[in-house]
PDB file of N, CA and C in Angstrom:
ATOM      1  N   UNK A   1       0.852  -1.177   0.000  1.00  0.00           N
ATOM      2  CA  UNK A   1       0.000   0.000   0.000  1.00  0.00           C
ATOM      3  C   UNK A   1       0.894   1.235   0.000  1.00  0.00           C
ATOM      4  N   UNK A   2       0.986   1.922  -0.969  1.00  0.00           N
ATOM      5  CA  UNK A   2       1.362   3.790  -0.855  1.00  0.00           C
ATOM      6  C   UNK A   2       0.278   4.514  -0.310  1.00  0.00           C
ATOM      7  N   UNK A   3       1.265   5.883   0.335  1.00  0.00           N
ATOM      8  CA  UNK A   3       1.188   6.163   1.220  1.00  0.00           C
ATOM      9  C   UNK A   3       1.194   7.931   0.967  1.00  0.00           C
ATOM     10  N   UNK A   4       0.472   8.931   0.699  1.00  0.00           N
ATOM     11  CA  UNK A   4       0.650  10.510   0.791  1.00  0.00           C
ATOM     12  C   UNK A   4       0.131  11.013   1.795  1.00  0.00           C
ATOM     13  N   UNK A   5       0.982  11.866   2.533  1.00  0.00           N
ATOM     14  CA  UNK A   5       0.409  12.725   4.070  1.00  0.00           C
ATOM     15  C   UNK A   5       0.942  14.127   3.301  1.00  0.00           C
ATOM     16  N   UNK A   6      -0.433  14.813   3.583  1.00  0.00           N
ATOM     17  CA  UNK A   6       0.161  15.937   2.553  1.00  0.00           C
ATOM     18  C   UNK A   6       0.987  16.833   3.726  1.00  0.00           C
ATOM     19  N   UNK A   7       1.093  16.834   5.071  1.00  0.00           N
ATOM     20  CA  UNK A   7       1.417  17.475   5.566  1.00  0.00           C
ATOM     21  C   UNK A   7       3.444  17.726   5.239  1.00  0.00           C
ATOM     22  N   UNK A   8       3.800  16.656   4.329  1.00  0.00           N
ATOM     23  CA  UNK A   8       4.875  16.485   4.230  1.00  0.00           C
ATOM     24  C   UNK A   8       4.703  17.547   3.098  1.00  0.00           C
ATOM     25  N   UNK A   9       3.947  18.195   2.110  1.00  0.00           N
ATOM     26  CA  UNK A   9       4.378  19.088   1.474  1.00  0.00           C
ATOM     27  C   UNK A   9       3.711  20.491   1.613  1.00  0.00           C
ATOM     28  N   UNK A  10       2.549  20.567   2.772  1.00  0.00           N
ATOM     29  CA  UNK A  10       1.995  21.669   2.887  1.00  0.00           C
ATOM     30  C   UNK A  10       1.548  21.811   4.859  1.00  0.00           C
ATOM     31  N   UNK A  11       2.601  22.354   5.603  1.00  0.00           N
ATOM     32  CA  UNK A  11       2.927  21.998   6.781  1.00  0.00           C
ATOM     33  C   UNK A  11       1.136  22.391   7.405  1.00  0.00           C
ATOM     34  N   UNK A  12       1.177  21.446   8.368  1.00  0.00           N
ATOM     35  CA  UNK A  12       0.139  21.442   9.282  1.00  0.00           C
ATOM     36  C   UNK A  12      -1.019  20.567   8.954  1.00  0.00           C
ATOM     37  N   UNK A  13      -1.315  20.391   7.380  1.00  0.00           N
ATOM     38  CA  UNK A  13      -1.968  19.970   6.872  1.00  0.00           C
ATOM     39  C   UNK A  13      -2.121  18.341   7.282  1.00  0.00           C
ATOM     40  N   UNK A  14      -3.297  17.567   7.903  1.00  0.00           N
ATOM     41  CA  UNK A  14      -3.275  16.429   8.520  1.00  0.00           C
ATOM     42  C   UNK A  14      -3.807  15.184   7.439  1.00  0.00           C
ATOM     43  N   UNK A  15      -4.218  15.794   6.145  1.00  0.00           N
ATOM     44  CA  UNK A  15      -4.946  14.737   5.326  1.00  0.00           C
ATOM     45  C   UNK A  15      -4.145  14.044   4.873  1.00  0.00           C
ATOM     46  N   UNK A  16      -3.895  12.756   4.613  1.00  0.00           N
ATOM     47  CA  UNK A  16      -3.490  11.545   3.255  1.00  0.00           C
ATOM     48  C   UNK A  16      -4.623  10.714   3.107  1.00  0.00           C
ATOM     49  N   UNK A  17      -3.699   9.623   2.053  1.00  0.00           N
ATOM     50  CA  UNK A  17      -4.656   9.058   1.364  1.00  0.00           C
ATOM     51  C   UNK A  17      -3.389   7.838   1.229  1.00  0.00           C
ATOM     52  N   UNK A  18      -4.430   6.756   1.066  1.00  0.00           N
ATOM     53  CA  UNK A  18      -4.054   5.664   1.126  1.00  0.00           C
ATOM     54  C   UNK A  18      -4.239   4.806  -0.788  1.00  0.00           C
ATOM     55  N   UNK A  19      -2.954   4.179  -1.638  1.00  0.00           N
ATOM     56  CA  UNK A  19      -3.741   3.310  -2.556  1.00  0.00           C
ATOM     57  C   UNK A  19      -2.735   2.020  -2.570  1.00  0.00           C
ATOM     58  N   UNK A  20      -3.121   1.638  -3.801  1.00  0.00           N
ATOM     59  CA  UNK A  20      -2.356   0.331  -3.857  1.00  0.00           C
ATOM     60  C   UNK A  20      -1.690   0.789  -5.043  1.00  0.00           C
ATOM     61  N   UNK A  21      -1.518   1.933  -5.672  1.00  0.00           N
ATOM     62  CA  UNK A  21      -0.433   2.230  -6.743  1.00  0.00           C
ATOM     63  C   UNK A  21      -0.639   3.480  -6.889  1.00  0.00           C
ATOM     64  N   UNK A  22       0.807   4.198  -7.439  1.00  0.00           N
ATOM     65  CA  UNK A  22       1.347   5.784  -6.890  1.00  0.00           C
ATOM     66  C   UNK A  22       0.122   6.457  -7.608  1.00  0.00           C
ATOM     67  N   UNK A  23      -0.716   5.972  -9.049  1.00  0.00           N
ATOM     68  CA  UNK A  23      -0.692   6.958  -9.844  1.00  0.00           C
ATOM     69  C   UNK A  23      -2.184   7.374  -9.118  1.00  0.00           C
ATOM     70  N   UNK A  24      -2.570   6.466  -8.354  1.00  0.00           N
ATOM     71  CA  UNK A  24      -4.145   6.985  -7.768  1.00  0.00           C
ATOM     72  C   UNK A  24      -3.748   7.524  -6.732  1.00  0.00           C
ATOM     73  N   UNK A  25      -3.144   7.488  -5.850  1.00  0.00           N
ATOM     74  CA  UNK A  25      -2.545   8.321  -4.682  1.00  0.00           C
ATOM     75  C   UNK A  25      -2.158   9.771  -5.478  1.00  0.00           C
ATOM     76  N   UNK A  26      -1.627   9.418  -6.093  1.00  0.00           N
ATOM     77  CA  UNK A  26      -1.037  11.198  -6.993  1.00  0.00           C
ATOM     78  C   UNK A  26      -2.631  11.932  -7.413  1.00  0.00           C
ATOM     79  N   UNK A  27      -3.195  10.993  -8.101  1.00  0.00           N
ATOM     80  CA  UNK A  27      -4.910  11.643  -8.323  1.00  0.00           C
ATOM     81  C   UNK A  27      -5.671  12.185  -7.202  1.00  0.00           C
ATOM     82  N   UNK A  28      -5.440  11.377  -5.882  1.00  0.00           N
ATOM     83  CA  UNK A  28      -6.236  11.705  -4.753  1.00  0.00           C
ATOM     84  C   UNK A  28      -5.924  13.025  -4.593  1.00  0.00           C
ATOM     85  N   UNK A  29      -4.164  13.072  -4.256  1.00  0.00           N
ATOM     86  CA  UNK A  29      -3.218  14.657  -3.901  1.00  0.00           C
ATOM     87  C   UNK A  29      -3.795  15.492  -4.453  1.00  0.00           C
ATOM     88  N   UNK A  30      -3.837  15.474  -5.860  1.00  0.00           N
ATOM     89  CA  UNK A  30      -4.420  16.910  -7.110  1.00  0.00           C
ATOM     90  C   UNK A  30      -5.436  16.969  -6.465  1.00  0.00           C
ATOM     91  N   UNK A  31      -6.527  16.258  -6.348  1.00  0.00           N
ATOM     92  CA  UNK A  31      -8.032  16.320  -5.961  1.00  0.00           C
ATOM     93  C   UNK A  31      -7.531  17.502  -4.834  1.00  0.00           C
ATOM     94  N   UNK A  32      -7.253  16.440  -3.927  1.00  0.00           N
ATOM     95  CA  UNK A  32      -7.252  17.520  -2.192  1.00  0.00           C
ATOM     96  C   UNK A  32      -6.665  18.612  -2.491  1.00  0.00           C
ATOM     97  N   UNK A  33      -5.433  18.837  -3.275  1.00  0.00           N
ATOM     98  CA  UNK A  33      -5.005  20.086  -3.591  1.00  0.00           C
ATOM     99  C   UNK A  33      -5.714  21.370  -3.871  1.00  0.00           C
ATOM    100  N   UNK A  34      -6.876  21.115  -5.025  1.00  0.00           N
ATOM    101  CA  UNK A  34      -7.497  21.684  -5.618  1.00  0.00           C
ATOM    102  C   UNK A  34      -8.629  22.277  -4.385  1.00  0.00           C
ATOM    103  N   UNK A  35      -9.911  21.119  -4.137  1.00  0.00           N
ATOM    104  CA  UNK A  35     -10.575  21.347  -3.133  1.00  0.00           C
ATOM    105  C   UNK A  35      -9.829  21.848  -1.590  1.00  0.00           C
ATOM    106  N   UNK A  36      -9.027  21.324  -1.215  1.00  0.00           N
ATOM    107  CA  UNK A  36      -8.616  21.921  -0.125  1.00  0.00           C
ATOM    108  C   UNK A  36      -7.684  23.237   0.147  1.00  0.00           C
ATOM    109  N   UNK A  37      -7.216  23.510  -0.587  1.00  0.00           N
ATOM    110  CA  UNK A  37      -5.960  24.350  -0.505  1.00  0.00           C
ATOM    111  C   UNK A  37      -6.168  25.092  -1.850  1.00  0.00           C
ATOM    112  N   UNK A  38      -6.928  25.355  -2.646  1.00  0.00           N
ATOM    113  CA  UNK A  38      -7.187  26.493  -3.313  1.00  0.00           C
ATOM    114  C   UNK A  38      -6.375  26.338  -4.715  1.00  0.00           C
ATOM    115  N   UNK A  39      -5.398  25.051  -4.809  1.00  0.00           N
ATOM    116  CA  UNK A  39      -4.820  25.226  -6.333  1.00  0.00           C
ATOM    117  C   UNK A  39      -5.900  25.192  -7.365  1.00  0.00           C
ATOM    118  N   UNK A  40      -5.765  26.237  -7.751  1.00  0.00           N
ATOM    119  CA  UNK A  40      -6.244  26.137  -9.513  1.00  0.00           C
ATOM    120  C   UNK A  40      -5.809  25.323 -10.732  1.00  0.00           C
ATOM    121  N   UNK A  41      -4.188  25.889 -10.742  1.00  0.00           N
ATOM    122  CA  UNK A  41      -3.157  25.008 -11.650  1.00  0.00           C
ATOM    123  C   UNK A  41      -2.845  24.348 -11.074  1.00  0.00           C
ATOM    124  N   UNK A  42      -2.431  23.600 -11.147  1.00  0.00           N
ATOM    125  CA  UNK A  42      -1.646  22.144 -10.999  1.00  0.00           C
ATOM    126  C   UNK A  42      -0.828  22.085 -11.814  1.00  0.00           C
ATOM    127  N   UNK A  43       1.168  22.621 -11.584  1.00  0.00           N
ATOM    128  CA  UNK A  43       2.219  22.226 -12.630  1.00  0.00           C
ATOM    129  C   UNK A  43       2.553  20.993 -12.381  1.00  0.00           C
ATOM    130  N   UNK A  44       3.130  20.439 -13.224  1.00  0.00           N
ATOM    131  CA  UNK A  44       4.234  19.577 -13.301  1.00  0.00           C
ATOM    132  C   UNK A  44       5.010  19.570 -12.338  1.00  0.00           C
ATOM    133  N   UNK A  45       5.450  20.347 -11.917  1.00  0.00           N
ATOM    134  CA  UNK A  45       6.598  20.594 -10.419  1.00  0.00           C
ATOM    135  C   UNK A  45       5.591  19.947  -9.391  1.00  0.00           C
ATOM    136  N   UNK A  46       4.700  20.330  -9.150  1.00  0.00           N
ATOM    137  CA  UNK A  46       3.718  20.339  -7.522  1.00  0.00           C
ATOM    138  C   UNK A  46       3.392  18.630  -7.970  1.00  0.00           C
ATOM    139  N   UNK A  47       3.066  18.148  -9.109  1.00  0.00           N
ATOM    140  CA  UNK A  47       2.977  16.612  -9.331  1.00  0.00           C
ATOM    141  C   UNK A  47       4.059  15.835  -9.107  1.00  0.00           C
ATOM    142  N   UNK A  48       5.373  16.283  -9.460  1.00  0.00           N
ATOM    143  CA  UNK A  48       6.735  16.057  -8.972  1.00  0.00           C
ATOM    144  C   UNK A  48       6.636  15.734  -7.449  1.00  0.00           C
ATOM    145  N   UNK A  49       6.421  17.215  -6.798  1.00  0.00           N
ATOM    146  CA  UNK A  49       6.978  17.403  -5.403  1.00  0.00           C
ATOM    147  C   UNK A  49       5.869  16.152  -4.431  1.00  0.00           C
ATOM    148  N   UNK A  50       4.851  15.666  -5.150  1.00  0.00           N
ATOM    149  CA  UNK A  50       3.734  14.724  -4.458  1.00  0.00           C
ATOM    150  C   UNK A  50       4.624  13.433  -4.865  1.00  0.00           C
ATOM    151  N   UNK A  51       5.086  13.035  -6.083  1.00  0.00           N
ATOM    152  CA  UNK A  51       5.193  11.968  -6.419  1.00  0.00           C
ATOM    153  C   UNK A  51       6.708  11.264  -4.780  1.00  0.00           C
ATOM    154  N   UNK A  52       7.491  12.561  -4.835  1.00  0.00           N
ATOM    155  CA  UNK A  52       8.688  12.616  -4.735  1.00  0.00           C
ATOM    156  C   UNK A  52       8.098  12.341  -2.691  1.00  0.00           C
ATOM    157  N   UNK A  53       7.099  12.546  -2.104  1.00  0.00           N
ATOM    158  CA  UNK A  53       6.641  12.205  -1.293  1.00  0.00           C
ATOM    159  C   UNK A  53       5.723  10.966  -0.949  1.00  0.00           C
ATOM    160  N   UNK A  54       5.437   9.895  -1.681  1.00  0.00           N
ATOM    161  CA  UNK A  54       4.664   8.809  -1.518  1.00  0.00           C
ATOM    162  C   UNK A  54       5.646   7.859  -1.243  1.00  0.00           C
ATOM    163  N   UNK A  55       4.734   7.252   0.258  1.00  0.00           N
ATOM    164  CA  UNK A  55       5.999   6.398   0.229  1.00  0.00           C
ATOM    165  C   UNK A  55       4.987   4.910   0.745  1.00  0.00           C
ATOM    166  N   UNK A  56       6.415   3.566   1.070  1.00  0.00           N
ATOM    167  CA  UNK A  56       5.342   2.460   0.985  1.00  0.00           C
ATOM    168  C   UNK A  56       4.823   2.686   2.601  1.00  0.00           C
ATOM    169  N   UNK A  57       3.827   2.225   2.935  1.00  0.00           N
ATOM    170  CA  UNK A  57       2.941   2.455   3.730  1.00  0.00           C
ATOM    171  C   UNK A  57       3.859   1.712   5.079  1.00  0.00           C
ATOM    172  N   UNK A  58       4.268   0.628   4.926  1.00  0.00           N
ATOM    173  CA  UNK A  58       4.929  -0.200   6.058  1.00  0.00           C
ATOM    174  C   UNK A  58       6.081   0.258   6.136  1.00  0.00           C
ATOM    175  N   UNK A  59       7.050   0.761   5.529  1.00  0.00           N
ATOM    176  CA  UNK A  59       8.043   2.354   5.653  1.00  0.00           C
ATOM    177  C   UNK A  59       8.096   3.238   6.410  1.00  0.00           C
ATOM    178  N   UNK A  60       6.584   3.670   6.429  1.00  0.00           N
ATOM    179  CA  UNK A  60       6.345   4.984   7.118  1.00  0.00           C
ATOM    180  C   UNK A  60       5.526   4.594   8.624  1.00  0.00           C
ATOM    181  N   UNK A  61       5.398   3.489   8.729  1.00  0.00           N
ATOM    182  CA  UNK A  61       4.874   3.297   9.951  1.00  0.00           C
ATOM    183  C   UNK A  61       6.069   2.560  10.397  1.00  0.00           C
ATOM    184  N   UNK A  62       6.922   1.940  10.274  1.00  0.00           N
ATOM    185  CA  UNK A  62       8.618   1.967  11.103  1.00  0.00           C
ATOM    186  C   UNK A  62       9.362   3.226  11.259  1.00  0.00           C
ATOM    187  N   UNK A  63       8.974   4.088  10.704  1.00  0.00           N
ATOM    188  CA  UNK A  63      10.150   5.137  10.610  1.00  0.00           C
ATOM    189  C   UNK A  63       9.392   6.226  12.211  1.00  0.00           C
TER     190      UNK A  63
END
């Protein structure tokens, strides 16, 4: 299972999302991005900076 806590790219922020492959976890991010936090655009960079944050789920609960 992957793993996005957006708080890792937008501090304070408590939401993630849970999938079983990056590219729907990356879909969830844009979503919440948009609705939650006011992005309009969505570059290439900010899809980067999400991708570059998903991690495997049993990873992040040892660490």
């Amino acid at each position: 299972m992957r793993l996005f806590e957006c708080g890792s790219l937008v501090p304070g922020c408590e939401w993630h999302t849970r999938a079983n492959d990056d590219a729907e976890v990356v879909r969830r991010a844009v979503e919440h991005m948009r609705s939650a936090h006011g992005e309009t655009m969505i570059r290439e960079s900010m899809v980067d900076h999400i991708k570059e944050r998903v991690v495997d789920e049993k990873a992040a609960d040892a660490a």
